[in-house]
C-alpha atoms as a PDB file:
ATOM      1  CA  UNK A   1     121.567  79.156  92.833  1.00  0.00           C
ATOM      2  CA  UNK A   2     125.704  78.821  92.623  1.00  0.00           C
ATOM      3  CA  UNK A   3     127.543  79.399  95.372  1.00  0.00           C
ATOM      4  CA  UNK A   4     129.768  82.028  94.582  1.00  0.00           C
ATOM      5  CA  UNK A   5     133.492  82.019  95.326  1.00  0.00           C
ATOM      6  CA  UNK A   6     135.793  84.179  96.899  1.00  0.00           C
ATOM      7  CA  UNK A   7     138.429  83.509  94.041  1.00  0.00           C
ATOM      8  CA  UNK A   8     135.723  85.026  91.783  1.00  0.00           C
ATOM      9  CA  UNK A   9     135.397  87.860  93.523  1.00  0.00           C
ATOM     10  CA  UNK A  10     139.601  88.417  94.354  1.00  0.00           C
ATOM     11  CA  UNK A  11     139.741  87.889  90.626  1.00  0.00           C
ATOM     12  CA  UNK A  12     136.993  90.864  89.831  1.00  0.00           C
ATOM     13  CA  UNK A  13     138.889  93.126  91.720  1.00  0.00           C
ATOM     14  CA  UNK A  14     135.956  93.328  94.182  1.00  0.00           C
ATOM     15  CA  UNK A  15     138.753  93.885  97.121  1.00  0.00           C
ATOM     16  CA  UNK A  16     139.449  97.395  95.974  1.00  0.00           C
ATOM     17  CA  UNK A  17     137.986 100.221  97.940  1.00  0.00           C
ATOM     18  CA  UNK A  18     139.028 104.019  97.539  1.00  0.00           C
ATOM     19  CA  UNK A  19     141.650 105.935  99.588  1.00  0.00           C
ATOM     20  CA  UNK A  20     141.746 105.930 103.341  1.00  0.00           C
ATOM     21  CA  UNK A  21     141.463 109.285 103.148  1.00  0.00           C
ATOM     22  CA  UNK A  22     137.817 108.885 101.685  1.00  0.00           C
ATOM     23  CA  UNK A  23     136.437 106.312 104.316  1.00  0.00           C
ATOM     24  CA  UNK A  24     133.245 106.561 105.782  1.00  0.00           C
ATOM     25  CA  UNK A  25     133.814 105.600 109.232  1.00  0.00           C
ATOM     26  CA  UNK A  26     130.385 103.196 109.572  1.00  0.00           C
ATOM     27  CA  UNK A  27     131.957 100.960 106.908  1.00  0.00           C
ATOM     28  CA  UNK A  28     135.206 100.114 108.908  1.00  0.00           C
ATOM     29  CA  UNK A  29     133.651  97.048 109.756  1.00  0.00           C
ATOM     30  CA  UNK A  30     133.845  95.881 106.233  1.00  0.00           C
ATOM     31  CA  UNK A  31     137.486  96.955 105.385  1.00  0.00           C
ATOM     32  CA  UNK A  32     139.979  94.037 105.578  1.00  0.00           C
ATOM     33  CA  UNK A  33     143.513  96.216 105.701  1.00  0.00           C
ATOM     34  CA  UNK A  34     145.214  99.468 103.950  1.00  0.00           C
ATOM     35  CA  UNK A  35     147.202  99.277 101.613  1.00  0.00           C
ATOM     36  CA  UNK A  36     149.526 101.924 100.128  1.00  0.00           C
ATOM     37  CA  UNK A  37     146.821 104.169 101.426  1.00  0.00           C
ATOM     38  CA  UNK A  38     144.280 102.118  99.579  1.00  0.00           C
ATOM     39  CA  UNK A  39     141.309 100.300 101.562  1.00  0.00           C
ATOM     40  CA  UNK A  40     141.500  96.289 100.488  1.00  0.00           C
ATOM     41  CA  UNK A  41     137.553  95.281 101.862  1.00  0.00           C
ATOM     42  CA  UNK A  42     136.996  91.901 103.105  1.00  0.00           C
ATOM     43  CA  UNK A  43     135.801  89.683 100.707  1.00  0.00           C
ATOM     44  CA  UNK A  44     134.373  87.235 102.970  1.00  0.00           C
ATOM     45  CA  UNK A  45     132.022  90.156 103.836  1.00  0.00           C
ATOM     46  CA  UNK A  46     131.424  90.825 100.443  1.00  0.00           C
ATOM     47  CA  UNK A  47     130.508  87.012  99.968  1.00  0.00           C
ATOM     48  CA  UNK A  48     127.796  86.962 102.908  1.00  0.00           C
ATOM     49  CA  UNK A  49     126.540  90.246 102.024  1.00  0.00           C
ATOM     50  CA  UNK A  50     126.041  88.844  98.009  1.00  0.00           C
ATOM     51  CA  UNK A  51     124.360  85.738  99.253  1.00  0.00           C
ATOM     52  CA  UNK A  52     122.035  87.111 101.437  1.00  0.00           C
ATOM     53  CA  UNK A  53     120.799  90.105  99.164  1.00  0.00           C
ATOM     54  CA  UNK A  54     120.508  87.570  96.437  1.00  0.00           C
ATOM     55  CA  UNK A  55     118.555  85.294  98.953  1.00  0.00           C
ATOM     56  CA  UNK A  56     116.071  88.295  99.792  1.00  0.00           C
ATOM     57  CA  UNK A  57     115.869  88.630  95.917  1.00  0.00           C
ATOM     58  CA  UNK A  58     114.950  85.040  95.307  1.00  0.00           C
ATOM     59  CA  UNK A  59     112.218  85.745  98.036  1.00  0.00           C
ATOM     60  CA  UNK A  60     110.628  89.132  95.966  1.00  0.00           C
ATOM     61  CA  UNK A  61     110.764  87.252  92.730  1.00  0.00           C
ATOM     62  CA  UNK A  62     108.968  84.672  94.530  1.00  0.00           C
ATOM     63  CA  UNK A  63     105.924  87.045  95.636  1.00  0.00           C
ATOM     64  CA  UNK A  64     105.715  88.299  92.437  1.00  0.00           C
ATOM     65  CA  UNK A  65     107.015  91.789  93.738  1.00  0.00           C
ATOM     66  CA  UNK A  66     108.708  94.636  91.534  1.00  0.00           C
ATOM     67  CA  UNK A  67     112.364  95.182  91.372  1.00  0.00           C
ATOM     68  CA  UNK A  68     113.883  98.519  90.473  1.00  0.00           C
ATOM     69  CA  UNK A  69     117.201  98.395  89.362  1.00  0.00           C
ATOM     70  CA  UNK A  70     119.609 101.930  89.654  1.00  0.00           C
ATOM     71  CA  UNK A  71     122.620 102.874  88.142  1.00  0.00           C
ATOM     72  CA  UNK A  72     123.814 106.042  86.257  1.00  0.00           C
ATOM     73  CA  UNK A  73     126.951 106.218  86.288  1.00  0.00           C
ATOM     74  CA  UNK A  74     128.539 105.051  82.777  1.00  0.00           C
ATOM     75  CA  UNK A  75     130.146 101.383  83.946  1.00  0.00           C
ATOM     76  CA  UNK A  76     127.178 100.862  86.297  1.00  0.00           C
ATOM     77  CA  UNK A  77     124.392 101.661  83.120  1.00  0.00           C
ATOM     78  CA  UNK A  78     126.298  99.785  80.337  1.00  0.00           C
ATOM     79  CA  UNK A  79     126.061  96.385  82.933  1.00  0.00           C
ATOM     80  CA  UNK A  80     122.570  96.968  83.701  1.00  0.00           C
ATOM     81  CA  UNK A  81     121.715  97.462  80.017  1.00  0.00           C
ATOM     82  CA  UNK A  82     122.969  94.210  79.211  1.00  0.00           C
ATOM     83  CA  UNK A  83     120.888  92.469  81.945  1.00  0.00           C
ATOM     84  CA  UNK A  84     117.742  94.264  80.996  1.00  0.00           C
ATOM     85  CA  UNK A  85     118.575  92.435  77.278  1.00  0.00           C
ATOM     86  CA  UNK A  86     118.772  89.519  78.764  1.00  0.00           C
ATOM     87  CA  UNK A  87     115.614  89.943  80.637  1.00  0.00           C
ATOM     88  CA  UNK A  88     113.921  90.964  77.401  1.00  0.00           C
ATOM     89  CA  UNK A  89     114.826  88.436  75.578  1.00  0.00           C
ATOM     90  CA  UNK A  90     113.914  85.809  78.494  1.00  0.00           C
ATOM     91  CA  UNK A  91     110.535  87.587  78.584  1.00  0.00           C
ATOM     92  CA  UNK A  92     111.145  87.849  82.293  1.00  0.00           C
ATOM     93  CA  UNK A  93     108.833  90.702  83.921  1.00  0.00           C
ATOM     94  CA  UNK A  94     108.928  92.779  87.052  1.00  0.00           C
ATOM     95  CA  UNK A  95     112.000  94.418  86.883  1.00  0.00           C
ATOM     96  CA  UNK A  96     112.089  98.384  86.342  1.00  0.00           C
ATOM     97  CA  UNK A  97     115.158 100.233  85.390  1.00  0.00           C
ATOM     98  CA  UNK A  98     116.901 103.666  86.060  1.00  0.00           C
ATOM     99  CA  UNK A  99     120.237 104.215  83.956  1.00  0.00           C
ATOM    100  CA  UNK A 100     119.835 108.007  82.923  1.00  0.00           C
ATOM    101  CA  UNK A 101     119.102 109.958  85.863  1.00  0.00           C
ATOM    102  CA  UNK A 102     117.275 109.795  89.395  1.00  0.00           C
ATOM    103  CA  UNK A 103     114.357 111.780  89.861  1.00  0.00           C
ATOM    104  CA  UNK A 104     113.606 112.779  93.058  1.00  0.00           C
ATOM    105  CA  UNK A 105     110.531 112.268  94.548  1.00  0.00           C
ATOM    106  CA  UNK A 106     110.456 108.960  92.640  1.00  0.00           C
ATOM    107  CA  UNK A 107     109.459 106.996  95.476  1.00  0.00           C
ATOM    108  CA  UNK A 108     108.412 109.047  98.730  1.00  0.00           C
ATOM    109  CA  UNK A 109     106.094 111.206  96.155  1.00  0.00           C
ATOM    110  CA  UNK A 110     105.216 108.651  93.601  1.00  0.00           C
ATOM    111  CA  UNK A 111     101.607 109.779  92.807  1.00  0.00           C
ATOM    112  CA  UNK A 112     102.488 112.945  91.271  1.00  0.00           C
ATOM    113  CA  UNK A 113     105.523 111.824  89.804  1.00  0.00           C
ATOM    114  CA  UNK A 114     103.728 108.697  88.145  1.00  0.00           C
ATOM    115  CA  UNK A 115     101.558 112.412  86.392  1.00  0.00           C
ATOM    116  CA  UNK A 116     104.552 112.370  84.177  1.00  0.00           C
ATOM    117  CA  UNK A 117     104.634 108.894  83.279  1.00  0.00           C
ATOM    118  CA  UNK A 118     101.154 109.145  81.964  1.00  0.00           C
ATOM    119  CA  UNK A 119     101.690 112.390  79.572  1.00  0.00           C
ATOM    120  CA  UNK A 120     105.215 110.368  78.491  1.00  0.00           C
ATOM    121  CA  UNK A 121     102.497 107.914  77.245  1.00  0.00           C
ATOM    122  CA  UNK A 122     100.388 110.064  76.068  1.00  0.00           C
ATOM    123  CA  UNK A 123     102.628 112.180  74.135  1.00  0.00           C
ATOM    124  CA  UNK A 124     104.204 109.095  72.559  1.00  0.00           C
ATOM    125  CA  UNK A 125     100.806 108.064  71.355  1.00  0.00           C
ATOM    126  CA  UNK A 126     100.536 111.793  69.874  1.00  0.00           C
ATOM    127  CA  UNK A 127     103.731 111.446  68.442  1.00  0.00           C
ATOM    128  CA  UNK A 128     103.747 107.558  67.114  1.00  0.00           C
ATOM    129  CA  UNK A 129     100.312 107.248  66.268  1.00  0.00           C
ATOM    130  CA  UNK A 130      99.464 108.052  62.510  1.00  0.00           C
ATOM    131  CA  UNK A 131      95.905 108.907  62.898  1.00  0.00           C
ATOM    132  CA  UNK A 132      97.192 111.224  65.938  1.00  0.00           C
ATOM    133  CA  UNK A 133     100.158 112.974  63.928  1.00  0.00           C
ATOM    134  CA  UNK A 134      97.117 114.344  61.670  1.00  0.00           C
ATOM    135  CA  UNK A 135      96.305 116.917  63.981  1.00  0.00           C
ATOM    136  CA  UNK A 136      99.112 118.470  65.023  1.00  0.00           C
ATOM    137  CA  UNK A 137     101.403 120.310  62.692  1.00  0.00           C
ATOM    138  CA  UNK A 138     105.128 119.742  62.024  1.00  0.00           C
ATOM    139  CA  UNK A 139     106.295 122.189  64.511  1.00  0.00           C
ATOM    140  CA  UNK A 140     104.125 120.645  66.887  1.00  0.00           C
ATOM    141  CA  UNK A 141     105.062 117.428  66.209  1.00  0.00           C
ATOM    142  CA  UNK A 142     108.489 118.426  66.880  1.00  0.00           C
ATOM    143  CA  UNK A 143     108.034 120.098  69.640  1.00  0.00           C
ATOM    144  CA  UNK A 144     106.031 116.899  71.262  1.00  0.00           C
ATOM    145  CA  UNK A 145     109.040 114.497  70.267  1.00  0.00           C
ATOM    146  CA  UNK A 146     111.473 116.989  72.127  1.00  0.00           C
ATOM    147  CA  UNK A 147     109.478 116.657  75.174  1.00  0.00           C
ATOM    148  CA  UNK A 148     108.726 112.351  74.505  1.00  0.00           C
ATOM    149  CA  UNK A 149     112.736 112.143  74.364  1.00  0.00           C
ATOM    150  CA  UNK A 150     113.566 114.412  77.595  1.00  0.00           C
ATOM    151  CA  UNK A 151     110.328 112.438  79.460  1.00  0.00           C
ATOM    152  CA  UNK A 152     111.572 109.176  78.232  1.00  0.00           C
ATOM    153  CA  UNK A 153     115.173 109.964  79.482  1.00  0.00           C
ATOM    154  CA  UNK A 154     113.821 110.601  82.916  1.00  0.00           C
ATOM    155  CA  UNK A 155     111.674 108.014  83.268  1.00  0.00           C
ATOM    156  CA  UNK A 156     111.410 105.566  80.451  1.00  0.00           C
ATOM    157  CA  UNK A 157     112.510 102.636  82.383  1.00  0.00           C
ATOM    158  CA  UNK A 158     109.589 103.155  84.929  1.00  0.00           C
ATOM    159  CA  UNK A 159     106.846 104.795  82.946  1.00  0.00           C
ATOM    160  CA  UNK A 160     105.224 101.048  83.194  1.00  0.00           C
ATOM    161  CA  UNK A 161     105.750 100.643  86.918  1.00  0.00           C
ATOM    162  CA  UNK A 162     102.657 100.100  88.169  1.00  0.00           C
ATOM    163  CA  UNK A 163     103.360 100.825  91.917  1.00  0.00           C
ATOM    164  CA  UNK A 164     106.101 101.454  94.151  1.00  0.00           C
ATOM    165  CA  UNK A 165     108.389  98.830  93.784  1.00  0.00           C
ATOM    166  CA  UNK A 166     109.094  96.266  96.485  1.00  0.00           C
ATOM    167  CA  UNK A 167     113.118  96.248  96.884  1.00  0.00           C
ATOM    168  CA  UNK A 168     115.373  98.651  94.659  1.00  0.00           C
ATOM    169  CA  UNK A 169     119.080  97.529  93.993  1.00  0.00           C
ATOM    170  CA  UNK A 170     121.424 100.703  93.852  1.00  0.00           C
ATOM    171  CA  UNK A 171     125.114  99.995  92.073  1.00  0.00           C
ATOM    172  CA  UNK A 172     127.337 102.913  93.849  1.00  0.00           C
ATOM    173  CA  UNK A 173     124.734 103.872  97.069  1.00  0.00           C
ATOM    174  CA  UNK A 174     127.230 106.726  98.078  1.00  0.00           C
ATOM    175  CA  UNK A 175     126.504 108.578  94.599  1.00  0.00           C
ATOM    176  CA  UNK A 176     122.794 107.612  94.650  1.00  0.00           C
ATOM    177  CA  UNK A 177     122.428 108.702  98.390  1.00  0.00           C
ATOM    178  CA  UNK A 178     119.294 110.562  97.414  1.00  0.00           C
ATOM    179  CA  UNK A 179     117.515 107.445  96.452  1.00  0.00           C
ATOM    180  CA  UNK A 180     119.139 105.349  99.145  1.00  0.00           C
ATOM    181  CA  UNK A 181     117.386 107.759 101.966  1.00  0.00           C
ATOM    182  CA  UNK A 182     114.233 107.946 100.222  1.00  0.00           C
ATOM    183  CA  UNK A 183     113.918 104.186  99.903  1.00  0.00           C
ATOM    184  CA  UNK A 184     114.618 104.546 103.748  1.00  0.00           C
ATOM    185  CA  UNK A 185     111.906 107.270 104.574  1.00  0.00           C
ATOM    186  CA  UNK A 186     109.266 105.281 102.120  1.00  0.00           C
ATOM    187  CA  UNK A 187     110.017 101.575 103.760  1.00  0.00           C
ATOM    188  CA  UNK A 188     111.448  99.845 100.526  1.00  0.00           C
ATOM    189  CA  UNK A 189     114.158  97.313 101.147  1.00  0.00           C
ATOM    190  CA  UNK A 190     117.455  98.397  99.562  1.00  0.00           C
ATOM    191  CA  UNK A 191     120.224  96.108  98.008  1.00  0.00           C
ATOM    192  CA  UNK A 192     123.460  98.054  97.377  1.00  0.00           C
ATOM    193  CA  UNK A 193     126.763  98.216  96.692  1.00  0.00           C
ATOM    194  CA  UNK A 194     128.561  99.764  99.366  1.00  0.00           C
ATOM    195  CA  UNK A 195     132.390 100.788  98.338  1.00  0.00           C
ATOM    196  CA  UNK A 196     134.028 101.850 101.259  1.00  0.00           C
ATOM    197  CA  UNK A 197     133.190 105.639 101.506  1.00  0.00           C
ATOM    198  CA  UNK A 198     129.413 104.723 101.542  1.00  0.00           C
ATOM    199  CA  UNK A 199     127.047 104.378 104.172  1.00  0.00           C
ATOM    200  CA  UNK A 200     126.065 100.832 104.453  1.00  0.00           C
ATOM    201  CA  UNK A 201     123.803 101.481 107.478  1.00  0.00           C
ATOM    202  CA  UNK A 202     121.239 102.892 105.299  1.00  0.00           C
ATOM    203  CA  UNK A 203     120.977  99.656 103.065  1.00  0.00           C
ATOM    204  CA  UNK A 204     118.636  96.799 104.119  1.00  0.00           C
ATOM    205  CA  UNK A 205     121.361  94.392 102.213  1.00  0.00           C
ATOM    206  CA  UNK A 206     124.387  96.099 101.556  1.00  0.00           C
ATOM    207  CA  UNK A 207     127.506  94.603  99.498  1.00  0.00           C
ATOM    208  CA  UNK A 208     130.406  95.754 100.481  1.00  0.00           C
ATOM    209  CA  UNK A 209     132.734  95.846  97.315  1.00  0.00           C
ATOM    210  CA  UNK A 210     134.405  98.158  94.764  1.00  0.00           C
ATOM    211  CA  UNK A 211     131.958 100.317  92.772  1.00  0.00           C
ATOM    212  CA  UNK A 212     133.933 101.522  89.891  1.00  0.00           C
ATOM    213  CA  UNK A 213     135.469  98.438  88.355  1.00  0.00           C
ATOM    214  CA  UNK A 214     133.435  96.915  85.550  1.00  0.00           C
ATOM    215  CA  UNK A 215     134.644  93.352  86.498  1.00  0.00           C
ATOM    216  CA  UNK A 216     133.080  93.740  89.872  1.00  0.00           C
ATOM    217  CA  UNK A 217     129.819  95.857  88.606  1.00  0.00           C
ATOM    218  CA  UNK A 218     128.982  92.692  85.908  1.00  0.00           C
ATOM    219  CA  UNK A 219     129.858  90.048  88.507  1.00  0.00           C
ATOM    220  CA  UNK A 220     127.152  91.125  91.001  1.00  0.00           C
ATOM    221  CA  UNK A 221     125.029  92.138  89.330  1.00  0.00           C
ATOM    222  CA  UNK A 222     124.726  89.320  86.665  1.00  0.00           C
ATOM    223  CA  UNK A 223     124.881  87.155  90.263  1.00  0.00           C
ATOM    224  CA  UNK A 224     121.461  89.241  91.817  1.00  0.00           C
ATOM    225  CA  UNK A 225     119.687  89.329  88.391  1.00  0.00           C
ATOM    226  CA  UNK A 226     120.571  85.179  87.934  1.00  0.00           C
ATOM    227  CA  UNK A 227     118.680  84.817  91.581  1.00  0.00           C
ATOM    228  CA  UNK A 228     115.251  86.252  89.777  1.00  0.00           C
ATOM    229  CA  UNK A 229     115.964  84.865  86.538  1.00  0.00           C
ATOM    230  CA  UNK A 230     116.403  81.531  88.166  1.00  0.00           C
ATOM    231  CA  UNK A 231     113.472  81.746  90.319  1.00  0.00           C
ATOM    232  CA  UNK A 232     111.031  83.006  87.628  1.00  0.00           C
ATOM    233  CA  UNK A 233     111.843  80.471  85.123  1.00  0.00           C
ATOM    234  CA  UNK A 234     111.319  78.140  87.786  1.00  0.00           C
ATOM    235  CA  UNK A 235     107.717  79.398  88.570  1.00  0.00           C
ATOM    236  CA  UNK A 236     107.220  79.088  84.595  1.00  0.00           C
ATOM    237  CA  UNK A 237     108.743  75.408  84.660  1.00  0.00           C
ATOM    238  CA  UNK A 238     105.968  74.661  87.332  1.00  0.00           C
ATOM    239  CA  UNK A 239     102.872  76.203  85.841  1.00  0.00           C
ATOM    240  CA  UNK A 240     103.742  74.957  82.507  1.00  0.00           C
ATOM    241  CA  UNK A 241     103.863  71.140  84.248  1.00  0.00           C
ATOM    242  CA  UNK A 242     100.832  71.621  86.020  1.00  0.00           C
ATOM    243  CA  UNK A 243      99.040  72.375  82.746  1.00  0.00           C
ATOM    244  CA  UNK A 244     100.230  69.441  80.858  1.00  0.00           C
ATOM    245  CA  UNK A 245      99.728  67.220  83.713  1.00  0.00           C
ATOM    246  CA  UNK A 246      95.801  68.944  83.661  1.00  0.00           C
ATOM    247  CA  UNK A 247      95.671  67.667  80.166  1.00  0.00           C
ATOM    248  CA  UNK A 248      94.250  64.147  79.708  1.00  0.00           C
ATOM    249  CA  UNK A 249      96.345  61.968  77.710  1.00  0.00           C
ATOM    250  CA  UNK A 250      95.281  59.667  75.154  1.00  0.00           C
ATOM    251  CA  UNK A 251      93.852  56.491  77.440  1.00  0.00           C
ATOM    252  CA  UNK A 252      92.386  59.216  79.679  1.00  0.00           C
ATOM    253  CA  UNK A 253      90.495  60.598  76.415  1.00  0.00           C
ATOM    254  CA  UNK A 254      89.422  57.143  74.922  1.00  0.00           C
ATOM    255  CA  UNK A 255      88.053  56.200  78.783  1.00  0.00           C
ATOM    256  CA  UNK A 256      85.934  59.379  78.871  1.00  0.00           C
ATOM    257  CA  UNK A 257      84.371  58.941  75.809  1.00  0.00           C
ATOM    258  CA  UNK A 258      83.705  55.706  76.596  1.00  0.00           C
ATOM    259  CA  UNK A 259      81.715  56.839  79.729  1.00  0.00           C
ATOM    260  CA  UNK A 260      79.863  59.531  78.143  1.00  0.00           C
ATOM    261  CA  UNK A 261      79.071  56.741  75.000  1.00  0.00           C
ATOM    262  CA  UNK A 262      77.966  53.962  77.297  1.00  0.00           C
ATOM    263  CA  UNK A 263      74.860  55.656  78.702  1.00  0.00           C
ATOM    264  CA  UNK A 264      73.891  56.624  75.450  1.00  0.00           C
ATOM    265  CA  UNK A 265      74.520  53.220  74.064  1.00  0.00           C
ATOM    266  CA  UNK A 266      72.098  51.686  76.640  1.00  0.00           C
ATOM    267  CA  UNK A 267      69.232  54.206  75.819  1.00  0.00           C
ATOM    268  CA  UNK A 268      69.199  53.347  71.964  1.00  0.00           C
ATOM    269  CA  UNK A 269      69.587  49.575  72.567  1.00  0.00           C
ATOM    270  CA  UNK A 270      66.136  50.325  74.602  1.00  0.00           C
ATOM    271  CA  UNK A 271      64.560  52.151  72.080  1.00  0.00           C
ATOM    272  CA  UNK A 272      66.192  49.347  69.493  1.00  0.00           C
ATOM    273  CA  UNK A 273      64.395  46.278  72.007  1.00  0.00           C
ATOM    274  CA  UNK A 274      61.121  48.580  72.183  1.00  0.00           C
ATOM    275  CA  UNK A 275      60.834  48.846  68.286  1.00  0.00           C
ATOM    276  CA  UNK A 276      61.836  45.324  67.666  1.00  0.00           C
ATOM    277  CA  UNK A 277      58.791  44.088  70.152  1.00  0.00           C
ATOM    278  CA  UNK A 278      56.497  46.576  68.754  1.00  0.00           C
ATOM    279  CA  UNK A 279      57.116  44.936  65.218  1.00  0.00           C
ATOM    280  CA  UNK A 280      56.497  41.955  66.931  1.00  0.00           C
ATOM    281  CA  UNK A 281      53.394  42.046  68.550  1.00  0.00           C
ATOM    282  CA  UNK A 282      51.736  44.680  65.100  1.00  0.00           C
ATOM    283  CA  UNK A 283      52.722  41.089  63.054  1.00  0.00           C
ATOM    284  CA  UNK A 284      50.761  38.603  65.614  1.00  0.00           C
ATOM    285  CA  UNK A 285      48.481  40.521  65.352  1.00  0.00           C
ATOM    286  CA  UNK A 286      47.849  40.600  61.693  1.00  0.00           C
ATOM    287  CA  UNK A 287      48.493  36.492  61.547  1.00  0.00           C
ATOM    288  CA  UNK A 288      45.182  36.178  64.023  1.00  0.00           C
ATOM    289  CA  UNK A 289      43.173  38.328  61.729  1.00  0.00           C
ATOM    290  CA  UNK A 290      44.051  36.135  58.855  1.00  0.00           C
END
């Protein structure tokens, strides 16, 4: 994993906080100085705070937990998009996305609101399916596809999530304060982005930096999705190693053969010696007689 640098982060415009006027007072202990009524955070914060959430990632990857990813406003969903490409096109699993909307409920009631990921399935099946489109008629059809697109919009990133997930990471945790308290209330570890009139207190690893510029938005999070891209393909790396060092090689092949020949070889010289002295002893035989 890099080591990021603060010049990165100066140069993403990470520093920039909102007005003073907007502070939440729990995150003075991340604000460098004011300027022109403007909060400037310290970056050496926001450094420690990237490195360890992306260490605690690192460690989920590791365990094979689930990620959820969260971010609905527009700057936030067009970065996370991109990752989720990249992820795709990696075929790198365990990582859930919300871009559209939060649902509440998604995570302290989970078991009904996973109900709704199964008729989004099932619906989509009624709607896709060509041997299922034959028994419903146009207007129903339509009707079904209204309801696929609004169930998709709320929960088509998750639909697939087979559990609750193991840590979420929220871009802008003082807009998506709903999720933030119910990741609290249900025990999930939270990595967020904590601007400085959020809460950080609330966030298991929180990052304190500016939540509206893009440059800042695509620079963490491309850094906390490279910690579990980097440790999956790793795991991959190893498992595909371990299987080529399980195959035998050539010599390996040739020696095994040659062990499972010899004892065979051995028997049919026997029978070979056996035959030979039968011959033998049937021809003696036949010269006394004569």
């Amino acid at each position: 994993m890099r080591t990021i640098s603060l010049e990165e982060l100066l140069e993403a415009g990470c520093h920039f906080g909102h007005q003073v006027s907007r502070q939440n007072s729990k995150a003075r202990d991340y604000i460098f100085e004011a300027r022109d009524g403007i909060h400037i955070i310290d970056l050496e914060k926001t450094k420690e705070g990237l490195e360890e959430a992306a260490k605690f990632v690192k460690e989920t990857a590791k365990k094979n937990g689930i990620f959820l990813v969260l971010g609905t406003k527009r700057q936030a969903s067009e970065v996370i998009e991109e990752q989720k490409k990249r992820l795709e096109k990696d075929s790198i699993e365990g990582v859930y996305f919300v871009t559209k909307r939060w649902i509440g409920g998604t995570l302290t009631n989970f078991s009904e609101v996973a109900k709704n990921y199964k008729k989004l399935k099932d619906i989509t099946t009624k709607v896709k399916d060509p041997n299922a489109r034959t028994k419903y008629t146009k207007k129903e059809l339509s009707d079904l596809d209204k309801t696929r697109q609004k169930l998709e919009g709320f929960y088509g990133g998750v639909a697939d999530m087979p559990s609750l997930p193991n840590a979420i990471f929220i871009v802008d945790t003082h807009q998506e304060h709903v999720a933030a308290n119910e990741a609290l209330k249900a025990g999930i570890a939270t990595i967020g982005i904590t601007d400085t009139n959020a809460d950080p207190t609330i966030i298991t690893y929180p990052i304190p930096a500016n939540d509206d510029a893009v440059g800042s938005l695509k620079l963490i999070t491309e850094y906390i999705f490279d910690a579990w891209v980097e440790w999956k393909k790793t795991v991959e790396t190893k498992t595909q190693n371990t299987d080529e060092d399980k195959k035998p090689n050539e010599k390996d092949k040739q020696k095994a053969e040659e062990k499972t020949a010899k004892p065979e070889l051995k028997e049919k010289a026997k029978k070979t010696e056996k035959t030979e002295k039968a011959a033998k002893t049937i021809k003696a035989n036949k010269d006394v007689k004569k």
